[in-house]
N, C-alpha and C. Protein backbone atom coordinates (compact mmCIF):
# COMPACT_ATOMS: atom_id res chain seq x y z
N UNK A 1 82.80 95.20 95.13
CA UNK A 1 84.21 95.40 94.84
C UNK A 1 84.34 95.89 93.39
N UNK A 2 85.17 96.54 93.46
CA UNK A 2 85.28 97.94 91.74
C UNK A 2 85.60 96.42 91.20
N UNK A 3 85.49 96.02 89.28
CA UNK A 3 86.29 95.31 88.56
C UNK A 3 87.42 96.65 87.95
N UNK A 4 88.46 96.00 88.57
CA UNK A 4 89.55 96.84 87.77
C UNK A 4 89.71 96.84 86.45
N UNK A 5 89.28 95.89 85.91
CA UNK A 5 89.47 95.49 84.46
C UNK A 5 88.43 96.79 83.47
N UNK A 6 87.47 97.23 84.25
CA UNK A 6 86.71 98.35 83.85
C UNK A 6 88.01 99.37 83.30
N UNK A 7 89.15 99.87 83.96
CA UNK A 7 89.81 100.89 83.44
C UNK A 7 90.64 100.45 82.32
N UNK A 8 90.72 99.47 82.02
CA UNK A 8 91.23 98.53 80.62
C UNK A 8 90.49 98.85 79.77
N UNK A 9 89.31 98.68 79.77
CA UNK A 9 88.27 98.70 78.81
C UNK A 9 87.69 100.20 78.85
N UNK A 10 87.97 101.15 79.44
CA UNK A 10 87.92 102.54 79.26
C UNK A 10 89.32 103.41 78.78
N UNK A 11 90.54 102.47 79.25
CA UNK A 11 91.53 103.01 78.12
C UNK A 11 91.48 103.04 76.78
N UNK A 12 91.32 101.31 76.88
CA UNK A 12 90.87 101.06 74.93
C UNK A 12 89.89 101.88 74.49
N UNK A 13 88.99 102.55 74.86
CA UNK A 13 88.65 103.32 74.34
C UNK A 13 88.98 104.85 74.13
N UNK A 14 89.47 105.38 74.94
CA UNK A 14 90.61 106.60 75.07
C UNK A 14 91.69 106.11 73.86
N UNK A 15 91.93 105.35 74.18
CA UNK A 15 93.21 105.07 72.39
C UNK A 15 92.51 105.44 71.35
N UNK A 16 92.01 105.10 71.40
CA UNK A 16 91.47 105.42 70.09
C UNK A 16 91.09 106.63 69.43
N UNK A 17 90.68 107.70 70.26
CA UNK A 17 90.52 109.54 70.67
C UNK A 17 91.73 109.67 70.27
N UNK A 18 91.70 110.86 69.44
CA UNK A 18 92.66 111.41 69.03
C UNK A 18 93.63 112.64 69.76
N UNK A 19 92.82 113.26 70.52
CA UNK A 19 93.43 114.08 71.64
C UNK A 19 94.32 113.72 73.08
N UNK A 20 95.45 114.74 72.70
CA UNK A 20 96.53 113.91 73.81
C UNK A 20 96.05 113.87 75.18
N UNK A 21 94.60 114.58 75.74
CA UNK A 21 94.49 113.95 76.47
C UNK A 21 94.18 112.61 76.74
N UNK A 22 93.43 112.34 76.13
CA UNK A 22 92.32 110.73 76.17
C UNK A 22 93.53 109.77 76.33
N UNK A 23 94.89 110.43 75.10
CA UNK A 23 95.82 109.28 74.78
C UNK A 23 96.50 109.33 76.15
N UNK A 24 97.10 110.17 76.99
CA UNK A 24 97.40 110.22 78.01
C UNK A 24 96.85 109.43 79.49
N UNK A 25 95.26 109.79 79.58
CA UNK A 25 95.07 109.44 80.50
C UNK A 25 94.46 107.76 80.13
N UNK A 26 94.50 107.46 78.24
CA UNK A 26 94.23 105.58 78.10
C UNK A 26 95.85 105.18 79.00
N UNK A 27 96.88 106.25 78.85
CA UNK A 27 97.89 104.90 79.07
C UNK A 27 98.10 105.11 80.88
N UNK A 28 97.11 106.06 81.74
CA UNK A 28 97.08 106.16 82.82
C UNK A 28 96.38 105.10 83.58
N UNK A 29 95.01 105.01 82.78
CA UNK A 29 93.98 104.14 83.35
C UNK A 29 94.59 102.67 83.30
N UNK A 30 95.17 102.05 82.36
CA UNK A 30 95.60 100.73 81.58
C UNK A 30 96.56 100.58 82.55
N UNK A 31 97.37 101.37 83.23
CA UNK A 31 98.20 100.86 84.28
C UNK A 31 97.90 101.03 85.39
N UNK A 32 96.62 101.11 85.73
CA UNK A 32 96.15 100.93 87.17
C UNK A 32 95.19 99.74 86.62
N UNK A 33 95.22 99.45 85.60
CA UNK A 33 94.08 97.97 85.28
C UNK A 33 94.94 96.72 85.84
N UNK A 34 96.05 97.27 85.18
CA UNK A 34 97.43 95.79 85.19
C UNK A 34 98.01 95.91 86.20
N UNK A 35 98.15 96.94 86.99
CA UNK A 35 98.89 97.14 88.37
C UNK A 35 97.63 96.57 89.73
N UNK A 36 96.51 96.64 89.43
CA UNK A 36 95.90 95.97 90.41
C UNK A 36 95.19 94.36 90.25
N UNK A 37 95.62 94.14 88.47
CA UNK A 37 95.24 92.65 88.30
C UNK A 37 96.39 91.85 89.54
N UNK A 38 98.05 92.84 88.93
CA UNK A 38 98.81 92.03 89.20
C UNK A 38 98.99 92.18 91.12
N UNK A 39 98.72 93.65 91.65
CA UNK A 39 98.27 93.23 92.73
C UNK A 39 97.84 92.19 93.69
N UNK A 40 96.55 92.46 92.66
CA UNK A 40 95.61 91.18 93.69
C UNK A 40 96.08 89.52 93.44
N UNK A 41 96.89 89.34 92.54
CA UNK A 41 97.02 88.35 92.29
C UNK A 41 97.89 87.69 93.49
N UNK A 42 99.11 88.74 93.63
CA UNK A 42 100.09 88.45 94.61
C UNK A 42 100.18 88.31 95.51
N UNK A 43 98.54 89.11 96.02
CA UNK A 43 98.25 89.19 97.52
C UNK A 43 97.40 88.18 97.92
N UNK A 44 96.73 87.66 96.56
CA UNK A 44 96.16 86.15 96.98
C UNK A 44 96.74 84.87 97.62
N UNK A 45 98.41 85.19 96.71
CA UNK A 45 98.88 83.50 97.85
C UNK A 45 99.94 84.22 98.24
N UNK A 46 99.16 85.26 99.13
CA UNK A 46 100.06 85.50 100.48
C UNK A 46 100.84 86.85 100.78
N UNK A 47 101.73 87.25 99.66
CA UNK A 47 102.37 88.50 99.72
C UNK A 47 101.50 89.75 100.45
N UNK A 48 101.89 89.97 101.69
CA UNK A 48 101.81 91.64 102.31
C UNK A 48 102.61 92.86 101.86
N UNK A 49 101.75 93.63 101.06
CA UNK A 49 102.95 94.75 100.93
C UNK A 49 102.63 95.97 102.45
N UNK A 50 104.12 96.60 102.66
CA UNK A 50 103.72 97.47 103.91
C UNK A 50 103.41 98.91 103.22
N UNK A 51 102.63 99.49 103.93
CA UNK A 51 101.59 100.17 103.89
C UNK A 51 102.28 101.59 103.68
N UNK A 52 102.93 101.95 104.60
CA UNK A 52 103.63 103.08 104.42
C UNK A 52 104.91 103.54 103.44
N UNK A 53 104.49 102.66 102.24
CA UNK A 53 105.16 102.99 101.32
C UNK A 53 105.04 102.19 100.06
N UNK A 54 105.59 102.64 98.65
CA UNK A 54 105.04 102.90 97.48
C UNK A 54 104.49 101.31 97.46
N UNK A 55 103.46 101.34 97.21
CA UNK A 55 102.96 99.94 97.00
C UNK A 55 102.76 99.62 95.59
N UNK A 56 102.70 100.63 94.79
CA UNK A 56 103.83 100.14 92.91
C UNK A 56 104.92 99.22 93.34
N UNK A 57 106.27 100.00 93.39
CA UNK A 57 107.09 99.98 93.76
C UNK A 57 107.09 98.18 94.45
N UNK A 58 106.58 98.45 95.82
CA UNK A 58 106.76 97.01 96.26
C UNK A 58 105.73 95.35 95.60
N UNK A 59 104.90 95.87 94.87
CA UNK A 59 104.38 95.05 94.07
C UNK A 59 105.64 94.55 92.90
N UNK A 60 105.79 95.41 91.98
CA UNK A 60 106.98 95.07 90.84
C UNK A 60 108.55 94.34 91.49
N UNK A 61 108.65 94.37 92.84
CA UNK A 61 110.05 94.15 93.26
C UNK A 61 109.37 92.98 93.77
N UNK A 62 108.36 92.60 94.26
CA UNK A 62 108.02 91.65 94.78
C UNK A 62 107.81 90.03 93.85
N UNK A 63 107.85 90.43 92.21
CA UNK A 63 107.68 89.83 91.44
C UNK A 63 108.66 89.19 91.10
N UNK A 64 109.73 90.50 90.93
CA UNK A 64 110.88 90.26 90.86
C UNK A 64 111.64 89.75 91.24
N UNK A 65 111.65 89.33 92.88
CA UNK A 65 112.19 89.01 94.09
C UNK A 65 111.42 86.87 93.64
N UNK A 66 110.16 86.98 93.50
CA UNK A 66 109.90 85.30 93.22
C UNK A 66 110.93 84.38 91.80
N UNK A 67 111.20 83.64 92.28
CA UNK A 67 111.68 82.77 90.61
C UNK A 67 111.04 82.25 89.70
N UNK A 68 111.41 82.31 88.76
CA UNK A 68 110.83 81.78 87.61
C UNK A 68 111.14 83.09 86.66
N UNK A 69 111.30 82.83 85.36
CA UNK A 69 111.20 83.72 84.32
C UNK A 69 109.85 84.37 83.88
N UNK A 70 108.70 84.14 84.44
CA UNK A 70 107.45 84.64 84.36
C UNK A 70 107.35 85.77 85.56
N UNK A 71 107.73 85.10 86.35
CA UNK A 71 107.32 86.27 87.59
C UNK A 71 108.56 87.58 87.49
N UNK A 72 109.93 87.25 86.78
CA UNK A 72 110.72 88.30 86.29
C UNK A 72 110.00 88.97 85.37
N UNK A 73 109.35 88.77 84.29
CA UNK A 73 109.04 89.68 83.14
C UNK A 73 107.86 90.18 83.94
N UNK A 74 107.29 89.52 84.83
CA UNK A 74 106.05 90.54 85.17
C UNK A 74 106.51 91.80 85.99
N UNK A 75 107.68 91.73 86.87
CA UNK A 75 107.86 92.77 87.72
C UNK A 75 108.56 93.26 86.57
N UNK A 76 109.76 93.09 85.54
CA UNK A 76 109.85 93.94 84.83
C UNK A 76 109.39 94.73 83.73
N UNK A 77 108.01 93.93 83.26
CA UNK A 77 107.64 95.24 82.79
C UNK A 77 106.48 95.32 83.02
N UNK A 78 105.76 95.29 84.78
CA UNK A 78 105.15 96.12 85.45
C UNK A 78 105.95 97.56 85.42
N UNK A 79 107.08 97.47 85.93
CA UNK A 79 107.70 98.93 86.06
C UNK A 79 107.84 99.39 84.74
N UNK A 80 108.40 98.68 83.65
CA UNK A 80 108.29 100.01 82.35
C UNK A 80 106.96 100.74 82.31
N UNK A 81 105.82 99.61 82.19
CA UNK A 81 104.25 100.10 82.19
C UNK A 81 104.52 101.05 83.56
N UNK A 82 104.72 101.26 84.53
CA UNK A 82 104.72 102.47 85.44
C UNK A 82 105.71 103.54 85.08
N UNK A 83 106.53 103.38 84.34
CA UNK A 83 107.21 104.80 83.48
C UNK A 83 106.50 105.15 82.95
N UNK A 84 105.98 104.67 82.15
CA UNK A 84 105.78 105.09 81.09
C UNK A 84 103.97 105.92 81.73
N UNK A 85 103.42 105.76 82.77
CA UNK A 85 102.03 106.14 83.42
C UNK A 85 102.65 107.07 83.94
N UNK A 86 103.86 107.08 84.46
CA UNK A 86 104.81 108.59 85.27
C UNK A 86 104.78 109.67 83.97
N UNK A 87 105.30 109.76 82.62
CA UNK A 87 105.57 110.06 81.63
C UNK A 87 103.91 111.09 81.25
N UNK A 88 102.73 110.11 81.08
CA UNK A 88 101.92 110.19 80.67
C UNK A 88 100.71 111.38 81.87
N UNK A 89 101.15 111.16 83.27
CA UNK A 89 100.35 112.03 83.98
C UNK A 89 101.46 113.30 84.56
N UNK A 90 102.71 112.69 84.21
CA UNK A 90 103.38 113.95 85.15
C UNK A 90 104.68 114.41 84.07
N UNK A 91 104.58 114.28 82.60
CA UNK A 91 105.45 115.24 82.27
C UNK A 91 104.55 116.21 81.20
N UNK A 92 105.29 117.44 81.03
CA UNK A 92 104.32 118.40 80.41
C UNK A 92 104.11 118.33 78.73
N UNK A 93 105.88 117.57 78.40
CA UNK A 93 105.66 117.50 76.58
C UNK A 93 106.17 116.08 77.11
N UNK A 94 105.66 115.17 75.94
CA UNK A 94 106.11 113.55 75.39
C UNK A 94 106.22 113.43 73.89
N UNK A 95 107.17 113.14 73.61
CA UNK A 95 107.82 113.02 72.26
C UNK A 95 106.93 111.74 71.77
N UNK A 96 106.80 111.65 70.97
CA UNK A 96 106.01 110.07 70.08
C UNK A 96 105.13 110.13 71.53
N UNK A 97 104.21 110.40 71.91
CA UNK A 97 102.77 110.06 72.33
C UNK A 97 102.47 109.29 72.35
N UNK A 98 101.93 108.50 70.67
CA UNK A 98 101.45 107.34 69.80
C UNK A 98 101.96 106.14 70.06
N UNK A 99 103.79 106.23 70.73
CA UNK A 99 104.29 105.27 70.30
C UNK A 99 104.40 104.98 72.24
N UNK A 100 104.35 105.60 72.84
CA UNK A 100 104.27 105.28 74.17
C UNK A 100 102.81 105.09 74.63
N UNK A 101 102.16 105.27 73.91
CA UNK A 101 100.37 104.41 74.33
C UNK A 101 100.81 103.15 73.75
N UNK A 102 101.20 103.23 72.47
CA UNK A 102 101.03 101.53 71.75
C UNK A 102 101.89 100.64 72.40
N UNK A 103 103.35 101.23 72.55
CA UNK A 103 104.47 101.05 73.74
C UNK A 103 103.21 99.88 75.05
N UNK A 104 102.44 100.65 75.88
CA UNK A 104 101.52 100.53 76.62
C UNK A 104 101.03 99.63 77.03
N UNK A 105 100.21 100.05 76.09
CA UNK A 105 99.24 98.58 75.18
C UNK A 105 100.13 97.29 74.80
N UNK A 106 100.85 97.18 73.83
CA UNK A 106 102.16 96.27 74.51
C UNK A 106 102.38 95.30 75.54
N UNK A 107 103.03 96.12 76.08
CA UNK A 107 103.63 95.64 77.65
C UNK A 107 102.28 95.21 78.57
N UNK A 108 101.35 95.71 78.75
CA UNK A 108 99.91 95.38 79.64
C UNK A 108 99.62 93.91 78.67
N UNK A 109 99.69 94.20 77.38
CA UNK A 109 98.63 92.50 76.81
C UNK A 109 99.61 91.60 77.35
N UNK A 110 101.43 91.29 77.20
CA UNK A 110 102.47 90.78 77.46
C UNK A 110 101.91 90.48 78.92
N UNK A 111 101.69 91.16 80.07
CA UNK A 111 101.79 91.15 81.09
C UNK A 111 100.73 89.73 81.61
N UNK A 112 99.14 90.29 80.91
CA UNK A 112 97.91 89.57 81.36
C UNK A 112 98.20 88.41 81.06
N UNK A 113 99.37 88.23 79.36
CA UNK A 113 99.14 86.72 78.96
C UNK A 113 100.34 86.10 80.38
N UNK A 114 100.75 86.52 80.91
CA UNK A 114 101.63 85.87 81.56
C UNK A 114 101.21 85.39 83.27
N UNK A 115 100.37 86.72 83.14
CA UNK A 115 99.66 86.83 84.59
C UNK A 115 98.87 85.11 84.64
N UNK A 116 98.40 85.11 83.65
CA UNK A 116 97.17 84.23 83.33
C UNK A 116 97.89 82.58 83.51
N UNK A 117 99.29 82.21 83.34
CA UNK A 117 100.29 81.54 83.38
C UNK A 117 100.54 81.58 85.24
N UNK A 118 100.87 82.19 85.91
CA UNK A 118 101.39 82.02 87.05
C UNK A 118 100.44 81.86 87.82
């Protein structure tokens, strides 16, 4: 089984590259690190997401949808961290670059310390 956590530790290193690609595709990789921590986490006690459709999408609403103020901040800023990966692979110019990797980076450490909590 892949460790997802591998594309964490190959973003952090892309940050650090000075070329907008590397910086682009660190804040691509870093949200498929945190989008399948938080995945698997959900699908461990129990959550099915259906298949034929965005399974981002129904992961972050699914977080959202549990109570507690932990499982809110995780679905909400699972989805900023997925703007901001929309931003980074599918628009052609990004204004502050720098500040939407660090932006990133951010929101993913926020996420794990919380993940690590629920």
């Amino acid at each position: 089984m892949f460790d997802w956590n591998e594309f964490k530790i190959l973003a952090e290193k892309l940050k650090n590259e000075k070329d907008e690609a590397s910086q682009r595709t660190a804040t691509s990789r870093l949200y498929y690190a945190i989008y399948w921590k938080a995945r698997l986490q959900i699908i461990s006690k129990g959550y099915r997401y259906v298949r034929n459709q965005s399974s981002h999408k129904q992961i972050w609403d699914e977080y959202l949808r549990k109570s507690g103020l932990d499982n809110q901040d995780i679905g909400n800023k699972g989805k900023e961290l997925h703007k901001n990966r929309i931003k980074a692979d599918y628009f052609d110019e990004i204004k502050k670059l720098n500040d939407l990797v660090e932006d990133s980076f951010l929101v993913a450490d926020e996420i794990l310390v919380i993940l690590k909590r629920v």
